[in-house]
N, C-alpha and C. Protein backbone atom coordinates (compact mmCIF):
# COMPACT_ATOMS: atom_id res chain seq x y z
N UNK A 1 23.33 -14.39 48.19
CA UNK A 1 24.45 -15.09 48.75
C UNK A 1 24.01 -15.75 50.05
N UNK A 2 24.39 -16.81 50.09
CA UNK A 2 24.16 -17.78 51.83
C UNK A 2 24.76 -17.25 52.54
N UNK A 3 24.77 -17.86 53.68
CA UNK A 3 25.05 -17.40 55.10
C UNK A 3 26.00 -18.90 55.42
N UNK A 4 27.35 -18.35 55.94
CA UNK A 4 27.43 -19.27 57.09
C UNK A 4 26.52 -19.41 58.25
N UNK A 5 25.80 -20.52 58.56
CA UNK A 5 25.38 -20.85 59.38
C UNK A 5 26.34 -20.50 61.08
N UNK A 6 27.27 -20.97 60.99
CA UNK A 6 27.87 -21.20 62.25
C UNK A 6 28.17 -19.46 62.44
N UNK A 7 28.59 -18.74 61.70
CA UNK A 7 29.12 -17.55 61.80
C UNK A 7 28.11 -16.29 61.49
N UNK A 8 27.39 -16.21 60.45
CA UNK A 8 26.66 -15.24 59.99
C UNK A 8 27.04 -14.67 59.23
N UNK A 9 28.46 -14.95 58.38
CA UNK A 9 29.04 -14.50 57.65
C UNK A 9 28.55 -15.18 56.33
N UNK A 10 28.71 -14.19 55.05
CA UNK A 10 28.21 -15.15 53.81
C UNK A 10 29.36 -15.87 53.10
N UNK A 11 28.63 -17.05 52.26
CA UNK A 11 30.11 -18.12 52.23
C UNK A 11 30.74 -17.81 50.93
N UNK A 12 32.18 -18.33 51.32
CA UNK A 12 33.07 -18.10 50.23
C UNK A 12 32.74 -17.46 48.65
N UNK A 13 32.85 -16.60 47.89
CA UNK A 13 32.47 -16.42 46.67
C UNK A 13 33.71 -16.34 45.64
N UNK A 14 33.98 -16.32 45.00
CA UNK A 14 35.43 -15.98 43.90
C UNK A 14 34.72 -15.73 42.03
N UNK A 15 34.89 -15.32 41.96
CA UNK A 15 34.69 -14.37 40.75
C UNK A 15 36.10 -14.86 39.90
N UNK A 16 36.13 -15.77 38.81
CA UNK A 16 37.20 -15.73 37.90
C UNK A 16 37.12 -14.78 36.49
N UNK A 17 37.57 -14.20 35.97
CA UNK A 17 37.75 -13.13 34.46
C UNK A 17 38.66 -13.75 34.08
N UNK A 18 38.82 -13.95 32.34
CA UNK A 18 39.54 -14.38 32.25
C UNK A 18 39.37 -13.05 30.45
N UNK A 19 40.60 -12.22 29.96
CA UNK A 19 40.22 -11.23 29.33
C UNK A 19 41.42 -11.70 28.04
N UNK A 20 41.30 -10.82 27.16
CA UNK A 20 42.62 -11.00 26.22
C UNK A 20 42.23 -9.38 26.13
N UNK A 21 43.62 -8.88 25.73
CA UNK A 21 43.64 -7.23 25.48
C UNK A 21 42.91 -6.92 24.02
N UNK A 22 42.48 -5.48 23.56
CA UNK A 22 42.69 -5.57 22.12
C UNK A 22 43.39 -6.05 20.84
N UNK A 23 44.82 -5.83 21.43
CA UNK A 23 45.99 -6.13 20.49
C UNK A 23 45.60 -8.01 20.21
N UNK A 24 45.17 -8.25 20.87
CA UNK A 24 45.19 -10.33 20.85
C UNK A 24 46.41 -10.61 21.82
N UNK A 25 47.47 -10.11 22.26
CA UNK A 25 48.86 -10.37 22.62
C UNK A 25 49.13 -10.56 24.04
N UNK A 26 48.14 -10.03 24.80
CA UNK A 26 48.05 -10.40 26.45
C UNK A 26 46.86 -10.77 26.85
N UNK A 27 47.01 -11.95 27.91
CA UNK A 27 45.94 -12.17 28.69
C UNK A 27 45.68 -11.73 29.69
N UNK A 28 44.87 -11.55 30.64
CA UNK A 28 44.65 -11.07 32.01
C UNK A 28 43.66 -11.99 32.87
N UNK A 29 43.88 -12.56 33.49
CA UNK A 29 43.41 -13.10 34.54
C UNK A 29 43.03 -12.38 36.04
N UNK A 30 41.61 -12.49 36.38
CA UNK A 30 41.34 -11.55 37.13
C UNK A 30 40.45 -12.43 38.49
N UNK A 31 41.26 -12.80 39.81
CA UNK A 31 40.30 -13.86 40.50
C UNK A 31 39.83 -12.81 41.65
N UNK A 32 38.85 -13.02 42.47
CA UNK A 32 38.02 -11.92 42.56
C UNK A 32 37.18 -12.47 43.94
N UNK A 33 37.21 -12.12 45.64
CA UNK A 33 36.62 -13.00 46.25
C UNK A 33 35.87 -12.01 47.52
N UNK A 34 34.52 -12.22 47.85
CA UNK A 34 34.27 -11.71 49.53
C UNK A 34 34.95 -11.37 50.19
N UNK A 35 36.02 -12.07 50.61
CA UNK A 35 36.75 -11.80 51.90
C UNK A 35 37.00 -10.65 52.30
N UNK A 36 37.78 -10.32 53.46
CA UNK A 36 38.00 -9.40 53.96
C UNK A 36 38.61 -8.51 53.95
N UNK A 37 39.70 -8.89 52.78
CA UNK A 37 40.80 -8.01 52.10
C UNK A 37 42.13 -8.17 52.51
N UNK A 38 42.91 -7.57 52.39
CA UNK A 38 44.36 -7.77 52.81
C UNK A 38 44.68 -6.60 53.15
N UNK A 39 45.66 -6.54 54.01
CA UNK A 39 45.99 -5.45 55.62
C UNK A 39 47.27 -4.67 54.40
N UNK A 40 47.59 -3.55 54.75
CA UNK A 40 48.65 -3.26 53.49
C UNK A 40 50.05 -3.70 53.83
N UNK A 41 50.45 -3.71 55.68
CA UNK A 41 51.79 -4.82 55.51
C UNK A 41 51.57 -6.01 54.80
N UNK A 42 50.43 -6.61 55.06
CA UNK A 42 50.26 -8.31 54.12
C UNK A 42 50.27 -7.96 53.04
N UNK A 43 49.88 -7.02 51.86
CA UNK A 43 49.95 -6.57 50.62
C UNK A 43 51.23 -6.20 50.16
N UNK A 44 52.26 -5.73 50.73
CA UNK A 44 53.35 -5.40 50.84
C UNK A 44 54.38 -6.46 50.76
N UNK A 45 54.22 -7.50 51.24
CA UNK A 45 55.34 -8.75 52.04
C UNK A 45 54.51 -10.15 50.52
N UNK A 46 53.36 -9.57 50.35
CA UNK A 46 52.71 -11.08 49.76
C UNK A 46 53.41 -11.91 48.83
N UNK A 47 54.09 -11.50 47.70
CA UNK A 47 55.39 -12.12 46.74
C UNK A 47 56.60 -12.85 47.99
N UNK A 48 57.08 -12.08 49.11
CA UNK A 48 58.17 -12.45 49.41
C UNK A 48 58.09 -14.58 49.77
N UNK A 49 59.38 -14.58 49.34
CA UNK A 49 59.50 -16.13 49.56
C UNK A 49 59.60 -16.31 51.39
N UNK A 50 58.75 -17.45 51.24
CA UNK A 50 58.28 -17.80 52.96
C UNK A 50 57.42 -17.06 53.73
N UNK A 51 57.21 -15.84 53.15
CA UNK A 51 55.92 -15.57 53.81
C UNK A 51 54.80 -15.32 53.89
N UNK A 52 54.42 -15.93 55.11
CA UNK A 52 52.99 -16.50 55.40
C UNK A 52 52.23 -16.16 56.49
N UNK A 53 50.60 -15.99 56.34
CA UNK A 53 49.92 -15.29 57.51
C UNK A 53 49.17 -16.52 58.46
N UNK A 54 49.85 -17.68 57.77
CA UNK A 54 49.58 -18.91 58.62
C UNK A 54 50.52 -19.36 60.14
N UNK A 55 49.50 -20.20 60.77
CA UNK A 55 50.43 -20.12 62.58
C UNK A 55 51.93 -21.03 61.76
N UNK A 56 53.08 -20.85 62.74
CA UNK A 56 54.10 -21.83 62.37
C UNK A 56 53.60 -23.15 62.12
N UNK A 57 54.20 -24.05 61.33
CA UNK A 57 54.14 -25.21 60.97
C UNK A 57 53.19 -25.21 59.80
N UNK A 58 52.28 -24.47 59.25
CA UNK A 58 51.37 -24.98 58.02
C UNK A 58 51.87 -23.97 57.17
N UNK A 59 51.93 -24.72 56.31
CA UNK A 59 52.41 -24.50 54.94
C UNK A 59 53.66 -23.41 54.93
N UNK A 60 54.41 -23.29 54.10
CA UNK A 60 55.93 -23.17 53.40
C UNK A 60 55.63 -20.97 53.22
N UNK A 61 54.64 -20.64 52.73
CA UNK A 61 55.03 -19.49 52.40
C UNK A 61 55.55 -19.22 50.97
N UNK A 62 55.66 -20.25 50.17
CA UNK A 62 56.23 -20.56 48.88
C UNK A 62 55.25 -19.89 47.54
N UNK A 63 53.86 -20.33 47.77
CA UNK A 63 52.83 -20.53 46.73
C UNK A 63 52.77 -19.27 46.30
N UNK A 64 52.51 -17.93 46.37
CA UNK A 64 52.62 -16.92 46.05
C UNK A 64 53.90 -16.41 45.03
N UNK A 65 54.85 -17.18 46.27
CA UNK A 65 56.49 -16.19 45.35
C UNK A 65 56.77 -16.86 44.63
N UNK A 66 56.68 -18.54 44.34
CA UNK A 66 56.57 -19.30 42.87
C UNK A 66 55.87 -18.46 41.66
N UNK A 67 54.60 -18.73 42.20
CA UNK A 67 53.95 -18.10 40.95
C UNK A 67 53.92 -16.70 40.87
N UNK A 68 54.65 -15.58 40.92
CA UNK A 68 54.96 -14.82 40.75
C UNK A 68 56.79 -14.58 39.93
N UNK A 69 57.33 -15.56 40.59
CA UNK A 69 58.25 -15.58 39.47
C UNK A 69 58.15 -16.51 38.44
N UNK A 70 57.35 -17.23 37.85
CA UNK A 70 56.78 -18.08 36.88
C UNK A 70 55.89 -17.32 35.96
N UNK A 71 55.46 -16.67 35.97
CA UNK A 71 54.61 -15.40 35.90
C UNK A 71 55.50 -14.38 35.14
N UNK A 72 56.16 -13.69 35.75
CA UNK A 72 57.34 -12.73 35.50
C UNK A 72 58.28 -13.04 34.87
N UNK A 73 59.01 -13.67 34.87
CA UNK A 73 60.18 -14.10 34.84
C UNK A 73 60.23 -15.36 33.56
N UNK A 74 59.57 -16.43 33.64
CA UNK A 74 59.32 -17.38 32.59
C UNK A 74 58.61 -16.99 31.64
N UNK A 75 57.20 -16.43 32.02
CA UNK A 75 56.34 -15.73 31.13
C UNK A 75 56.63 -14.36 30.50
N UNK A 76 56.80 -13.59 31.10
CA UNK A 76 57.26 -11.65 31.08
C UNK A 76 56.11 -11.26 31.51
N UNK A 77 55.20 -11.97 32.15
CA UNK A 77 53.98 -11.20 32.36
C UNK A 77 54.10 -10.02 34.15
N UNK A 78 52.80 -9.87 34.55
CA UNK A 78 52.88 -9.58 35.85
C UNK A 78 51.92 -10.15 37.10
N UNK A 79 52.38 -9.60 38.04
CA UNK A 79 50.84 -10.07 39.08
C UNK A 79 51.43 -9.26 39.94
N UNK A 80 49.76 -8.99 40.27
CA UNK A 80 49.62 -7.89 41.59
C UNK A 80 48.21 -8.35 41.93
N UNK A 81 48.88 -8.27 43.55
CA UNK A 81 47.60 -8.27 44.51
C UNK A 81 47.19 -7.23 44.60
N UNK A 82 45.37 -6.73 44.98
CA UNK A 82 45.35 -5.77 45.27
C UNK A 82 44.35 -5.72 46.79
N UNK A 83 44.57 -4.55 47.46
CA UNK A 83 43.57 -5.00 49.02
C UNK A 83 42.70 -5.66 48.88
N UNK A 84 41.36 -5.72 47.87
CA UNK A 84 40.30 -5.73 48.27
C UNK A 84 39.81 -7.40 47.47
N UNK A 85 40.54 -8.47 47.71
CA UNK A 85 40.22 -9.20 47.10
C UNK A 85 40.32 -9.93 45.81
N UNK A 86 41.52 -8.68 45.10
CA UNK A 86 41.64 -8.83 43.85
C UNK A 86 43.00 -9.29 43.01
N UNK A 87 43.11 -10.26 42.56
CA UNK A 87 44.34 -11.13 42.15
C UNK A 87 44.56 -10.35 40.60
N UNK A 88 44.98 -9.92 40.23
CA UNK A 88 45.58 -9.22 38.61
C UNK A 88 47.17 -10.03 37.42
N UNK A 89 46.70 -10.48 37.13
CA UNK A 89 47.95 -11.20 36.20
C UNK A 89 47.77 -10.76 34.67
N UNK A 90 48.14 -9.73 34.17
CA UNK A 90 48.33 -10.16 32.49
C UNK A 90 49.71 -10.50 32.03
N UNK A 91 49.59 -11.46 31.19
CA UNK A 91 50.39 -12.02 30.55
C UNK A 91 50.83 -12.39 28.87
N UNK A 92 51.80 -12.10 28.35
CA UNK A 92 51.26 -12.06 26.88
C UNK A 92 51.21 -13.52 26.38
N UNK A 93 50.35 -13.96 25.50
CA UNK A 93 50.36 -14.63 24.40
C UNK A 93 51.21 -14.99 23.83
């Protein structure tokens, strides 16, 4: 893995899975990244509509709690964040 130069940190990575269960009937989508993880109030609050760990004025807070009820709700599927980087959605077929 590289290095940020400016930081010393290594750069961005994301890991996509993309699975179907045994049955054939659900998918699972699995996105997967370096970073630093998520704090468990931010893990906690992450679905809610409008919120965001961005300064005031950038961006809405929306993108998460959309696709989580699009997900759920349109689909029947689920999604869960989890601390360490890890996005979880199965959904059926």
């Amino acid at each position: 893995m590289q290095n940020n130069h400016a930081s010393g940190r290594p750069d961005p990575c994301f890991i996509i899975r993309l699975k179907a269960n045994d049955d054939g009937n659900m998918l699972q989508l699995e996105i997967t990244d370096n970073g630093p993880g998520i704090d468990q109030d931010t893990q906690k609050r992450i679905f809610e509509p409008f919120f965001t760990t961005k300064p005031p004025g950038i961006g809405t807070g929306l993108g998460l709690s959309v696709s989580y009820f699009i997900i759920t709700q349109n689909h029947g599927g689920d999604l869960k964040a989890r601390r360490w980087g890890h996005l979880y959605h199965p959904t059926p077929l």
